[in-house]
Protein backbone atom coordinates (compact mmCIF):
# COMPACT_ATOMS: atom_id res chain seq x y z
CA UNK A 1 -56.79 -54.42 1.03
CA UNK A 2 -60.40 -53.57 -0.01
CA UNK A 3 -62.23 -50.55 1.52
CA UNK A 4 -64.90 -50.75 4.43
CA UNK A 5 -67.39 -47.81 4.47
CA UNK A 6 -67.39 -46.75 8.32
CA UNK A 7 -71.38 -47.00 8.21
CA UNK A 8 -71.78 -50.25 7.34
CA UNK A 9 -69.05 -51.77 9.91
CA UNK A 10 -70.43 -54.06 12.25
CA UNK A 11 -70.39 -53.07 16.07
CA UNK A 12 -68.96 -55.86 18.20
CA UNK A 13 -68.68 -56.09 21.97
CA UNK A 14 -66.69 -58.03 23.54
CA UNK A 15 -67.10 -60.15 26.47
CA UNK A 16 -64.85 -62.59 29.24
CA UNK A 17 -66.12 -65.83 29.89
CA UNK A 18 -65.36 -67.65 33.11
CA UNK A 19 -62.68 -69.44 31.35
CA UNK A 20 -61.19 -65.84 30.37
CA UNK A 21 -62.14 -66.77 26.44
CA UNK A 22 -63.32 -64.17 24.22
CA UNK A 23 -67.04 -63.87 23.09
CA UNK A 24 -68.26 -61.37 20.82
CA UNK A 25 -71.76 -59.56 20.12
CA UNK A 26 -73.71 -57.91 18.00
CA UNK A 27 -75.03 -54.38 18.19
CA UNK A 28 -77.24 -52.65 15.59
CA UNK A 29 -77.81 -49.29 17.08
CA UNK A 30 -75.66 -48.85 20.45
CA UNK A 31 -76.36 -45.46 22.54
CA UNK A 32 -72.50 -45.53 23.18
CA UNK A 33 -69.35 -46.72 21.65
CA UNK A 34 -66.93 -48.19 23.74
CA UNK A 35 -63.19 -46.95 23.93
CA UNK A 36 -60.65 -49.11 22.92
CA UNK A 37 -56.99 -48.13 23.36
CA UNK A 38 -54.82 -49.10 19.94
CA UNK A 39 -52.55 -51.40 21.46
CA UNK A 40 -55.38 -53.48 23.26
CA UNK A 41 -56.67 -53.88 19.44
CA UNK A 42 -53.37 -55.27 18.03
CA UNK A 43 -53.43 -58.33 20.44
CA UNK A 44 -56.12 -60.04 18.75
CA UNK A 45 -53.87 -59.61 15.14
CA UNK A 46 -52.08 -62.65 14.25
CA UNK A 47 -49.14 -62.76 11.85
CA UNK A 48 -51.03 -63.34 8.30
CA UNK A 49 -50.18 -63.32 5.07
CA UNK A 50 -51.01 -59.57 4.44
CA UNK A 51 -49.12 -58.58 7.67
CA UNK A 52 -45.86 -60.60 6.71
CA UNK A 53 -45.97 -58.79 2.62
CA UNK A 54 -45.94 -55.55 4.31
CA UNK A 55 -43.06 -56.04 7.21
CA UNK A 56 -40.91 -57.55 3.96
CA UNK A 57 -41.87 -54.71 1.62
CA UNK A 58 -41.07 -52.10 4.35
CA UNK A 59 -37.58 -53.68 4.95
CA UNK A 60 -36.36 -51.97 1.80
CA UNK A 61 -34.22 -49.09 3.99
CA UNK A 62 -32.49 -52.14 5.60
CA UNK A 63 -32.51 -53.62 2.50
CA UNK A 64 -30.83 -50.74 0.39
CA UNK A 65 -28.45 -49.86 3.61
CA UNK A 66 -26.70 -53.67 3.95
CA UNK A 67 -26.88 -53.18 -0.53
CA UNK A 68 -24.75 -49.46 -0.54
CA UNK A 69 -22.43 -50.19 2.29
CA UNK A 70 -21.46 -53.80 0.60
CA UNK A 71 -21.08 -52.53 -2.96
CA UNK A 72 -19.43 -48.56 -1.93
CA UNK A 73 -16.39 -51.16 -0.42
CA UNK A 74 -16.61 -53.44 -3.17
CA UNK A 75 -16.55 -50.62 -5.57
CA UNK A 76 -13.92 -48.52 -3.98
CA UNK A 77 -11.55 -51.36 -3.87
CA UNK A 78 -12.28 -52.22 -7.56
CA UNK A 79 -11.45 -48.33 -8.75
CA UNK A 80 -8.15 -48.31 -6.56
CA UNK A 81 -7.41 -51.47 -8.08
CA UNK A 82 -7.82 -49.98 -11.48
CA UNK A 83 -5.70 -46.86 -10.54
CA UNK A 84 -8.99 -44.28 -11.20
CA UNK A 85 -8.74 -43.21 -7.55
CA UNK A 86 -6.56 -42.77 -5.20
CA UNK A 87 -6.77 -43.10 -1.14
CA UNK A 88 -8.24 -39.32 -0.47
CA UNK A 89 -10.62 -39.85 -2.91
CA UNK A 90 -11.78 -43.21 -1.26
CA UNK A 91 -12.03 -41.06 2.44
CA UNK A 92 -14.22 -38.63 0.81
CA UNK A 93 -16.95 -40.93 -1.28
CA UNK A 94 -17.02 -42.76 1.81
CA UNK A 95 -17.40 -39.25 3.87
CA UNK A 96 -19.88 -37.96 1.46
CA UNK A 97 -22.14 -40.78 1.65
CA UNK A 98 -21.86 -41.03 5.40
CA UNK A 99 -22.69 -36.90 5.70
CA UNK A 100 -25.40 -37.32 3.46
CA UNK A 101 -26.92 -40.05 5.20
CA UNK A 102 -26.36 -38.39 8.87
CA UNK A 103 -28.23 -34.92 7.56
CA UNK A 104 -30.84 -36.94 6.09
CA UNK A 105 -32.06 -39.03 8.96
CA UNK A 106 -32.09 -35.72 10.95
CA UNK A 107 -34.62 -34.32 9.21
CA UNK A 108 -36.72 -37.23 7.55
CA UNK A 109 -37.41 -38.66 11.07
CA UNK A 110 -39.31 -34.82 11.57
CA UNK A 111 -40.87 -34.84 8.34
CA UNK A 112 -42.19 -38.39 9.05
CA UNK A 113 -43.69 -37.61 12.27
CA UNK A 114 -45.43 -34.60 10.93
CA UNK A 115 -46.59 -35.82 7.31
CA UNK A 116 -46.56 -39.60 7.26
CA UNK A 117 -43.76 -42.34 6.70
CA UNK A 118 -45.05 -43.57 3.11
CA UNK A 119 -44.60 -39.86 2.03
CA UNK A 120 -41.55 -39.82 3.16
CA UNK A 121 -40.41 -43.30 2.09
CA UNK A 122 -41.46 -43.29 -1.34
CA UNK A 123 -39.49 -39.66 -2.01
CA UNK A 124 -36.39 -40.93 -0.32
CA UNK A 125 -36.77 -44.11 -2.75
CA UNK A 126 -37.15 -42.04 -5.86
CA UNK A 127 -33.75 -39.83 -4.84
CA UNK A 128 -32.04 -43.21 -4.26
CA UNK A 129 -33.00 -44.61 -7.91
CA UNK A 130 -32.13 -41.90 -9.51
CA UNK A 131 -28.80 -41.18 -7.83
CA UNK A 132 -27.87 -44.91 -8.41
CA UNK A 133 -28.30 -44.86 -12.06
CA UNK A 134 -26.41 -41.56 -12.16
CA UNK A 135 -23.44 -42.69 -10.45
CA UNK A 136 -23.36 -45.07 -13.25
CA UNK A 137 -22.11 -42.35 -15.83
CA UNK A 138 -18.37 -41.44 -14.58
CA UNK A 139 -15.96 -41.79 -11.47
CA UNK A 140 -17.12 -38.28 -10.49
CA UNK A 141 -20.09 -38.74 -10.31
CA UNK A 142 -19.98 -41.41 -8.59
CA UNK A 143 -19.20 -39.83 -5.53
CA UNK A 144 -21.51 -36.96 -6.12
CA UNK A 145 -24.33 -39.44 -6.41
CA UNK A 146 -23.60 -41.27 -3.11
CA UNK A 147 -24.32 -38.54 -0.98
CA UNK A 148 -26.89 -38.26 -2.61
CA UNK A 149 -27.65 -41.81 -2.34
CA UNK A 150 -26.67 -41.07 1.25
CA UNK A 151 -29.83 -38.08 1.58
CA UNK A 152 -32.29 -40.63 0.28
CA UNK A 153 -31.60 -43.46 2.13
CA UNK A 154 -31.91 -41.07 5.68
CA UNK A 155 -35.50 -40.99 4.12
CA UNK A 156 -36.51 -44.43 3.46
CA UNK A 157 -34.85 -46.19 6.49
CA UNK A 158 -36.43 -44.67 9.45
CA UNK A 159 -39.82 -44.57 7.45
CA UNK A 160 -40.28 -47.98 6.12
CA UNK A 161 -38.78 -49.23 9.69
CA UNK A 162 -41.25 -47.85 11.39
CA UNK A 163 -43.78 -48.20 8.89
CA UNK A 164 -43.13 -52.08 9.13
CA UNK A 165 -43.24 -51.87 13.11
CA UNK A 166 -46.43 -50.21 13.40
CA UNK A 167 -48.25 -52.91 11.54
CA UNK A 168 -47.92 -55.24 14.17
CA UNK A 169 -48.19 -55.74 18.31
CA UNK A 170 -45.81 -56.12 21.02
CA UNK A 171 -45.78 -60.03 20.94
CA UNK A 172 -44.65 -60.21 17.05
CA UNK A 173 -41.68 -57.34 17.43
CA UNK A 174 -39.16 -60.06 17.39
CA UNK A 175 -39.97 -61.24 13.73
CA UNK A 176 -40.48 -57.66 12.49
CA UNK A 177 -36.73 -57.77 13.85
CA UNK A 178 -35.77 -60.53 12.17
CA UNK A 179 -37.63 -60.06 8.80
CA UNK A 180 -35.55 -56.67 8.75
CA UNK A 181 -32.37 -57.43 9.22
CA UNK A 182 -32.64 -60.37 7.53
CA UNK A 183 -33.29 -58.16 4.56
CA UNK A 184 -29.83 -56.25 5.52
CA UNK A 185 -27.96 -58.74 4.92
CA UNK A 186 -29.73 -60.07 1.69
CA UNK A 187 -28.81 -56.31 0.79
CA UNK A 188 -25.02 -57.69 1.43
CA UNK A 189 -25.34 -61.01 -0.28
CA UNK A 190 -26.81 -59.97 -2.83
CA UNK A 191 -24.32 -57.16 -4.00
CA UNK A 192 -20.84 -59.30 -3.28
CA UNK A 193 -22.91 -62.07 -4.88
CA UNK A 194 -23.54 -60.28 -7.98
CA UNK A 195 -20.55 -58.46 -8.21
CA UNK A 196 -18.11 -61.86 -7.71
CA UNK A 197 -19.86 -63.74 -10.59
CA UNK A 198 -20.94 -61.06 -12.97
CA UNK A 199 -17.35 -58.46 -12.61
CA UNK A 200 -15.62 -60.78 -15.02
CA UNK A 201 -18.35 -61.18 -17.83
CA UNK A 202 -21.01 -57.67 -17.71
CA UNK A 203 -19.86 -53.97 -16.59
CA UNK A 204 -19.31 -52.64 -13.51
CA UNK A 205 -22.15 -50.32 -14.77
CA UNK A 206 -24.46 -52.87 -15.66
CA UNK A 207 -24.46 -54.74 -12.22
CA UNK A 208 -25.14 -51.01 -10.72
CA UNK A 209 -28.28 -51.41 -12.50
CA UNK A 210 -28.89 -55.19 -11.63
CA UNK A 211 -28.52 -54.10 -8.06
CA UNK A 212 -31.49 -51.35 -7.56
CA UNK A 213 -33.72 -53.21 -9.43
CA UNK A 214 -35.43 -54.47 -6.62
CA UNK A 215 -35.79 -51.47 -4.80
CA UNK A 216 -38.25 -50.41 -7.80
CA UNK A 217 -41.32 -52.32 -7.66
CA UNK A 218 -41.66 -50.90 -3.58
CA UNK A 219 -42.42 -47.50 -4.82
CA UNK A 220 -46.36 -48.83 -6.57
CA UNK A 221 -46.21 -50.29 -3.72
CA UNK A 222 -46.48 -47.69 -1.41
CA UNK A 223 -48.12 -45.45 -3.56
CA UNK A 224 -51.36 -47.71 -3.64
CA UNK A 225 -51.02 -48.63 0.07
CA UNK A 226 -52.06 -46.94 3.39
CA UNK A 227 -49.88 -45.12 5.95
CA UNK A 228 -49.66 -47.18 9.45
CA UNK A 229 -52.62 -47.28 11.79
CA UNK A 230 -50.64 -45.91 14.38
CA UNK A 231 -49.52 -42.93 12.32
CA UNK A 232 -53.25 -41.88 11.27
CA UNK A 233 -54.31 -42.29 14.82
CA UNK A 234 -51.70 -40.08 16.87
CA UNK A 235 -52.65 -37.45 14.01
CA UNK A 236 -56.47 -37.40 14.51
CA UNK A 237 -57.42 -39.82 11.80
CA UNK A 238 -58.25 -42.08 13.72
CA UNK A 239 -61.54 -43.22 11.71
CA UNK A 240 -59.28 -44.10 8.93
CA UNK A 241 -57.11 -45.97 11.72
CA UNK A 242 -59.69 -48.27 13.10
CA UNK A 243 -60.59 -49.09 9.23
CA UNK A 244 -57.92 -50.82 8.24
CA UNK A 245 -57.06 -52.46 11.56
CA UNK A 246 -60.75 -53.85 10.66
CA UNK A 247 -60.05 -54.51 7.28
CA UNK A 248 -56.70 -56.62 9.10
CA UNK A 249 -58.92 -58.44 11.07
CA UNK A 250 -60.88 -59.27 8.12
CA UNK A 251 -58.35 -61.04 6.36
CA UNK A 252 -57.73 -63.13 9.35
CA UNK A 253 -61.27 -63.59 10.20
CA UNK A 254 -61.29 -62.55 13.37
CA UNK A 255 -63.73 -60.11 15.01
CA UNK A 256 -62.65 -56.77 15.82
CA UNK A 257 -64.39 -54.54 18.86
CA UNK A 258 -66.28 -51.66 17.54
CA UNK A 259 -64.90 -48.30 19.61
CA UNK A 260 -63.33 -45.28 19.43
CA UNK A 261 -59.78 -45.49 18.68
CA UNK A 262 -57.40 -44.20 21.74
CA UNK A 263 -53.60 -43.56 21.37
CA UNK A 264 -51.10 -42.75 23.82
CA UNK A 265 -49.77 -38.90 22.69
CA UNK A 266 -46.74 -37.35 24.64
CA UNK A 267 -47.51 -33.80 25.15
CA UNK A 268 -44.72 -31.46 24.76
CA UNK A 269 -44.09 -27.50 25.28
CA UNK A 270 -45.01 -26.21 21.90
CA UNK A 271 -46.73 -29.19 20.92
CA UNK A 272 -43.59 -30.33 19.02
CA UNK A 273 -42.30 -33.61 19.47
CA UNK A 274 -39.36 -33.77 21.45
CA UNK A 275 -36.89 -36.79 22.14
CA UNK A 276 -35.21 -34.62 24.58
CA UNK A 277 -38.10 -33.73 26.87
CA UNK A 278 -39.08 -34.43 30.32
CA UNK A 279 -39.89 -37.62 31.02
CA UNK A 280 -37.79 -39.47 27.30
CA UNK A 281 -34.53 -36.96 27.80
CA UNK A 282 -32.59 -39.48 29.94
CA UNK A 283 -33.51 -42.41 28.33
CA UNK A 284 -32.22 -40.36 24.68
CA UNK A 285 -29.20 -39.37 26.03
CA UNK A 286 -28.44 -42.62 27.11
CA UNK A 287 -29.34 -44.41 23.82
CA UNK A 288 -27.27 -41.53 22.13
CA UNK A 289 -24.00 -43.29 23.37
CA UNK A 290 -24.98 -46.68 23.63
CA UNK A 291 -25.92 -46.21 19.35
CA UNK A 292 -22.62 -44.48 18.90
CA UNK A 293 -20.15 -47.21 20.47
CA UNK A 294 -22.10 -49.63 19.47
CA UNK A 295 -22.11 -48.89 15.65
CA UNK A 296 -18.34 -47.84 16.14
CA UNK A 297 -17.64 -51.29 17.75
CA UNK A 298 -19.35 -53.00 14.61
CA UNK A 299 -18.01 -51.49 11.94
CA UNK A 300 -14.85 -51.11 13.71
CA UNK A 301 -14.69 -55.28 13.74
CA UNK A 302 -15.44 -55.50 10.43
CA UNK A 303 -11.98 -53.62 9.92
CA UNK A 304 -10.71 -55.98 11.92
CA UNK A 305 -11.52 -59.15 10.40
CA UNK A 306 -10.60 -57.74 7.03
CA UNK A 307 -6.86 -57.11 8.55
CA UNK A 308 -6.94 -60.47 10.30
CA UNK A 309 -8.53 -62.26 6.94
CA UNK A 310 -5.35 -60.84 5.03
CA UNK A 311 -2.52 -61.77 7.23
CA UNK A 312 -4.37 -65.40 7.21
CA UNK A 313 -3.30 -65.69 3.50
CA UNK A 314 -6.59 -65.17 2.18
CA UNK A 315 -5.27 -61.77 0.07
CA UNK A 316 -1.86 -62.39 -1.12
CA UNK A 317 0.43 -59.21 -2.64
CA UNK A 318 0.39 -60.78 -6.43
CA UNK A 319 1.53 -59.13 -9.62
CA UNK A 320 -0.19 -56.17 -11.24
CA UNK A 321 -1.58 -58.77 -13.54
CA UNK A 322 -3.95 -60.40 -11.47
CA UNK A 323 -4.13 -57.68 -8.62
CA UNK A 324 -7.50 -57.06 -9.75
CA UNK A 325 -8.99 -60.86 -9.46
CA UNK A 326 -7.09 -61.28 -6.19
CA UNK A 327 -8.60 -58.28 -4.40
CA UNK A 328 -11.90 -59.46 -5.76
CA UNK A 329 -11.48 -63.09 -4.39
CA UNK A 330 -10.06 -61.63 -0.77
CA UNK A 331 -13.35 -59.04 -1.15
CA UNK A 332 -15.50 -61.83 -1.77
CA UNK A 333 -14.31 -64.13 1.19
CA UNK A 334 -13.87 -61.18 3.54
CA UNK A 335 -17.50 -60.22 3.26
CA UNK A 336 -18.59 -63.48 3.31
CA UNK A 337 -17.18 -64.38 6.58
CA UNK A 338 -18.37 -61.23 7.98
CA UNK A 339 -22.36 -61.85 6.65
CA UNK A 340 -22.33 -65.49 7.83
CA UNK A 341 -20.94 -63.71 11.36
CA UNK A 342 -24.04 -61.22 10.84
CA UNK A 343 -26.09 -64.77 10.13
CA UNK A 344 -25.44 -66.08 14.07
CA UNK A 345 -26.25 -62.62 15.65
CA UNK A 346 -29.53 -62.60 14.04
CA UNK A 347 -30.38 -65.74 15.15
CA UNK A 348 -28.82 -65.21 18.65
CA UNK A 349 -30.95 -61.53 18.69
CA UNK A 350 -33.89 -63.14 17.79
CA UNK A 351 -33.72 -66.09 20.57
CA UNK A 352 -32.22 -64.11 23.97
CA UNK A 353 -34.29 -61.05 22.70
CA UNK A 354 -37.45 -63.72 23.11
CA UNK A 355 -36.57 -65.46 26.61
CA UNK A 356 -34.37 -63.15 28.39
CA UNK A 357 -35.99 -59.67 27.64
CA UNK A 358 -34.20 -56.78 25.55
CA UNK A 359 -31.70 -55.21 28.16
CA UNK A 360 -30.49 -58.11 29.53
CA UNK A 361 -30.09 -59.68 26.00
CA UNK A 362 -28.09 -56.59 24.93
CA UNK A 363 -25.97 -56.46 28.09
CA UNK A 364 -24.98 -60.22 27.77
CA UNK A 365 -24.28 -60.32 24.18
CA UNK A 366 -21.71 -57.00 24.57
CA UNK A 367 -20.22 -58.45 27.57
CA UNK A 368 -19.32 -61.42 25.48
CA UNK A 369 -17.99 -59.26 22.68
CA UNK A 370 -16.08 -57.50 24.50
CA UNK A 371 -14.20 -60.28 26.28
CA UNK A 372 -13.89 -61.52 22.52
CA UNK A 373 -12.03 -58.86 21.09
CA UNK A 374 -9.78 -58.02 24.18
CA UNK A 375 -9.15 -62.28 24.19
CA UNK A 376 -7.79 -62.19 20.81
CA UNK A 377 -4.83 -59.71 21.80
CA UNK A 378 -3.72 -63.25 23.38
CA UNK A 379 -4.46 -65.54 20.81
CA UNK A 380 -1.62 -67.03 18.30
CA UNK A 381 -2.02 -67.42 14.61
CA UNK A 382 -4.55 -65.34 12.83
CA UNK A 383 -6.97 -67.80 11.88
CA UNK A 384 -8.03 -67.70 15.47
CA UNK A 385 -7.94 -64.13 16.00
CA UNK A 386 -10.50 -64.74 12.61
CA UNK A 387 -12.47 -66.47 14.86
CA UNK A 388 -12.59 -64.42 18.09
CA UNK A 389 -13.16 -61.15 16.07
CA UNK A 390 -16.33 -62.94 14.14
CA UNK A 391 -18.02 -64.06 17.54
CA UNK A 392 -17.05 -60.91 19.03
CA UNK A 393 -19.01 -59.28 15.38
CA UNK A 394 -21.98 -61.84 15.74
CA UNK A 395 -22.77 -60.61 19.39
CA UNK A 396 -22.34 -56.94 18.81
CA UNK A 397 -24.26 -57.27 15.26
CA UNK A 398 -26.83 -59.40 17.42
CA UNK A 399 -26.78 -55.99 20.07
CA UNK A 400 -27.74 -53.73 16.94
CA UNK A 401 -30.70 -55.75 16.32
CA UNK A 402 -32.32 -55.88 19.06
CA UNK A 403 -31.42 -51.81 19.83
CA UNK A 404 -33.49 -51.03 17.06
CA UNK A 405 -36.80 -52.96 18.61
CA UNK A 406 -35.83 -51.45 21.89
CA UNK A 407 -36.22 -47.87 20.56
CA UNK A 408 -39.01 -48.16 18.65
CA UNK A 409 -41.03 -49.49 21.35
CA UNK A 410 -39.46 -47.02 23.65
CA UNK A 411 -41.01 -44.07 22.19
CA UNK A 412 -44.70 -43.02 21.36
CA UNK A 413 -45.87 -42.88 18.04
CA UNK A 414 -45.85 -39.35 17.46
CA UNK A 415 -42.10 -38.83 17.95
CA UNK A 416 -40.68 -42.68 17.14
CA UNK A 417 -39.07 -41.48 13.68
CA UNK A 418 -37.30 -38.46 14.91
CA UNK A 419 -35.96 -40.03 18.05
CA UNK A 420 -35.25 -43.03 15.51
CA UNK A 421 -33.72 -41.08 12.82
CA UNK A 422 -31.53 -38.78 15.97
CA UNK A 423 -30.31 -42.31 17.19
CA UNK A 424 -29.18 -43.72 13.67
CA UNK A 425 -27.72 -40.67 13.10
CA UNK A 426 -25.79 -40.85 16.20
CA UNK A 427 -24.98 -44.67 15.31
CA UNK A 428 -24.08 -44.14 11.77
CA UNK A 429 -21.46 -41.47 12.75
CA UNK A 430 -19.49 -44.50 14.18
CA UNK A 431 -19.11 -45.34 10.79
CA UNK A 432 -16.96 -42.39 10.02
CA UNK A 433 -14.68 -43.09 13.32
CA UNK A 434 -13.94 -47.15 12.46
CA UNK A 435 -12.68 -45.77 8.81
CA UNK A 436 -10.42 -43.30 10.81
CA UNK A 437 -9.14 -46.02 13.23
CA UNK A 438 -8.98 -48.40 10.45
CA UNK A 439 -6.26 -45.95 9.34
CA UNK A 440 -4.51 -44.44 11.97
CA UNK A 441 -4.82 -47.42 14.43
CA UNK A 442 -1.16 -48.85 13.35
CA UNK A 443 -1.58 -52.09 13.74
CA UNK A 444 -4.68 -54.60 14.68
CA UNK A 445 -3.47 -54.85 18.18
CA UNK A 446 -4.32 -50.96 19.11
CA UNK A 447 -7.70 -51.47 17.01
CA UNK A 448 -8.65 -53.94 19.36
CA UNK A 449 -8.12 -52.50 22.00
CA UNK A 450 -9.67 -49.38 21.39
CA UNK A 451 -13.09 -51.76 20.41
CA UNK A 452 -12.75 -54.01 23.48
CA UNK A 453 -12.78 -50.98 25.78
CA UNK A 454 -15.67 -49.33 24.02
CA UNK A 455 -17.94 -52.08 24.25
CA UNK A 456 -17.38 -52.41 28.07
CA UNK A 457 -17.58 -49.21 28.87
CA UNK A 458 -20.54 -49.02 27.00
CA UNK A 459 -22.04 -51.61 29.70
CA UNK A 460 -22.60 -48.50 32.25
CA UNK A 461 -25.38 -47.01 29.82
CA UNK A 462 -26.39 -49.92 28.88
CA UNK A 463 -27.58 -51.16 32.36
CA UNK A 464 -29.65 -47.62 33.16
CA UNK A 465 -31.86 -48.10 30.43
CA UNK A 466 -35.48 -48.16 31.47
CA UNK A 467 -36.37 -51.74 31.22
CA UNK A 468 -39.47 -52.41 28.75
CA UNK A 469 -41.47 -55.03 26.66
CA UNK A 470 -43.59 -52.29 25.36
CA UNK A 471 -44.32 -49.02 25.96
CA UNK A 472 -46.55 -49.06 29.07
CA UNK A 473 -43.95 -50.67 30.90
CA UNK A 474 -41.47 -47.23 30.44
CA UNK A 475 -41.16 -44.92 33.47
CA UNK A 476 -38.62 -43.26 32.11
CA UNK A 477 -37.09 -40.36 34.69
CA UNK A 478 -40.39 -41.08 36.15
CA UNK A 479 -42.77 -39.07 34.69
CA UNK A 480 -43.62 -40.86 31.50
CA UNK A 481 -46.56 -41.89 32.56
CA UNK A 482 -47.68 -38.59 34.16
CA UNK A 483 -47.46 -36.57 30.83
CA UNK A 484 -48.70 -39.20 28.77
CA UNK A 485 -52.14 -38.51 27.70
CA UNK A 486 -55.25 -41.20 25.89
CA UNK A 487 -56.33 -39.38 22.71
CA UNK A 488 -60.04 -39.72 21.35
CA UNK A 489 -62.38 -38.65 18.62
């Protein structure tokens, strides 16, 4: 993206024709600029070529997350399979990771409010590289290096996220969505890919390496590129802002109105940022326990269709001899199922999320996952309850998608990565609770259960958030728009 020097950018006023069309003049020397308020300037951005590279470069956090959660299970089964670890040692890589992750989007959501998302991005990416190849030397550290891998990713997933969102207006949110989790689960294909074909004839070691490879490039990447627009003009930079939204519409030679850049800026009792202030602190409370059950309910079903996949004769009890390849095989199909399941809740995300609005999308696609895992209590054989359980994990998968849009255009720009990184955290913790239920359920009957009535009861949050296509249409508690405040050189 080349450079524009501020004094020789052209000053363009705009102007409504009778048939509400756009015509735009000219100015050499005007008296007065004209304010323009950021959001107004993203409608006139199309989805170009430069605008897609960036949304796909900055879905590297989803990227590495669908990646570390695919190959920690692959690997975990393929060391108890081998006899190197045992089952407390599997609770605490996975607990490690998880902890690591939690703590780190807790604080790298702050950090990227205050200093920038690249920043923080491109030092989470360096701490997941070289925590990756280090788990490569031994089984110890392994484990060491996955919460560490953990602490990095907290970094890079809120930032590049974001980063990726703030490129882009209202009307293009739902391919940012889909770009980004369509990224996840390349993440997942690509590691049970790799690791099915390549276990039998290179290292486990060696496909570590194969994996992060692509993570590498992204790091030049960001290094030679520009925070968001957004970013530079909630913290005063706004001169910087406005040049490379003009530089944007440059590439897609389209005009851009000459102005001074507004933002909309939550003030806050300290000046600090707040999720939990007046005006956002009902809205965050309530997103707190819809990300929770939510995330609990997904990876909870993934559980499930791993103990419904085995009683369905795909993983058979063999001999020692070929335990190995038959846990890989059963691996391989499991998560295969469950990322073509992830496939149709993208798709269904993307669609509802377009025609029906965000909340009402959400509350009709949990509805219908809940009635799909309490259903298959009643269902005989366990190639159907395989069925039930991955509709039930397309919907709720399709509910996480479209959650994710929801918050970031819930917030303002100055606090969207800590209120995003506070939410994941919250989310990802449900993690930790489907591995303990996974455990101490029994049986797949109290499992389901315990999902099913989750994922109702999560219908009464749900249905009291604020409704929104954007954050002018939030009146949260309100009073949003009474301590919201237009920012300007």
């Amino acid at each position: 993206m080349t450079s524009v020097n501020s004094d020789e950018l052209p000053v363009i006023n705009e102007q409504r024709t009778s048939d509400n069309s756009s015509v735009y003049q000219f100015e050499d020397n005007p008296e007065k600029k004209k304010n323009i308020e950021i959001d107004e300037v993203y409608k006139h951005l199309g989805f170009s070529a430069v605008t897609t590279l960036i949304v796909t470069i900055s879905s590297v956090g989803f990227f590495l997350l669908g990646m570390s959660l695919l190959w920690l299970s692959l690997m975990l089964v393929y060391f108890d399979c081998k006899e190197h670890i045992k089952d407390a040692a599997v609770v605490g890589v996975i607990s490690g990771f998880v902890i690591g992750l939690i703590i780190s989007l807790l604080i790298g959501g702050v950090v990227a409010d205050k200093i920038g998302r690249l920043k923080v991005a491109i030092f989470g990416l360096y701490v997941v590289v070289l925590a990756w190849v280090a788990s490569i030397i031994s089984y110890i550290l392994f484990a060491v290096s996955f919460f560490v891998v953990g602490i990095g990713l907290g970094c890079v997933l809120p930032s590049t996220t974001i980063y990726g969102f703030e490129y882009t207006g209202k009307s293009q949110h739902t391919r940012v969505m889909l770009i980004q989790f369509g990224f996840y689960l390349t993440g997942s294909i690509y590691a049970i890919l790799l690791f099915y074909f390549l276990e039998s004839l290179l290292s486990w070691r060696i496909i570590a390496l194969l994996l992060i490879l692509p993570a590498i490039p992204v790091i030049p990447f960001f290094h030679l590129n520009a925070d968001s627009p957004k970013f530079y003009a909630v913290s005063g930079r706004r001169d910087k802002a406005y040049l490379i939204l003009f530089n944007l519409h440059h590439s897609q030679n389209r005009a851009m109105i000459r102005g001074n850049l507004q933002c909309r800026e939550v003030r806050s009792r300290g000046g600090c940022c707040d999720p939990y202030s007046k005006g956002f602190s009902l809205t965050t409370t309530l997103l707190s326990i819809v990300y929770f059950f939510v995330y609990t309910a997904y990876y909870s079903l993934n559980y499930g269709l791993v103990i419904s996949m085995s009683h369905s004769g795909y993983c058979g009890n063999a001999g020692n001899a070929s335990r190995c390849h038959d846990n890989n095989a059963a691996m391989f199909y499991k998560g295969l199922f469950s990322i073509v399941s992830d496939i149709l809740g993208l798709i269904l995300a993307v669609f509802l999320a377009e025609f029906l609005g965000y909340r009402r999308s959400m509350l009709g696609l949990a509805a219908v996952s809940g009635v799909a895992t309490l259903s298959a209590l009643y269902c005989f054989g366990y190639i159907v309850v395989t069925v039930e359980l991955g509709l039930a994990r397309a919907c709720i998968f399709a509910v996480v998608c479209i959650l994710t849009i929801y918050t970031l255009e819930v917030y303002t720009t100055n606090m969207r990565a800590v209120a995003f990184g506070q939410l994941l955290s919250s989310g990802l913790s449900g993690l930790w609770v489907a591995a303990f239920l996974s455990n101490e359920a029994g049986s797949i009957t109290v499992l389901l259960i315990y999902i099913g009535v989750c994922i109702l009861i999560n219908l009464i949050p749900m249905y009291f958030l604020p409704v929104t296509s954007g954050l002018e249409d939030i009146d949260s508690e309100g009073t949003l728009g009474e301590q919201t405040e237009l920012v300007s050189e």
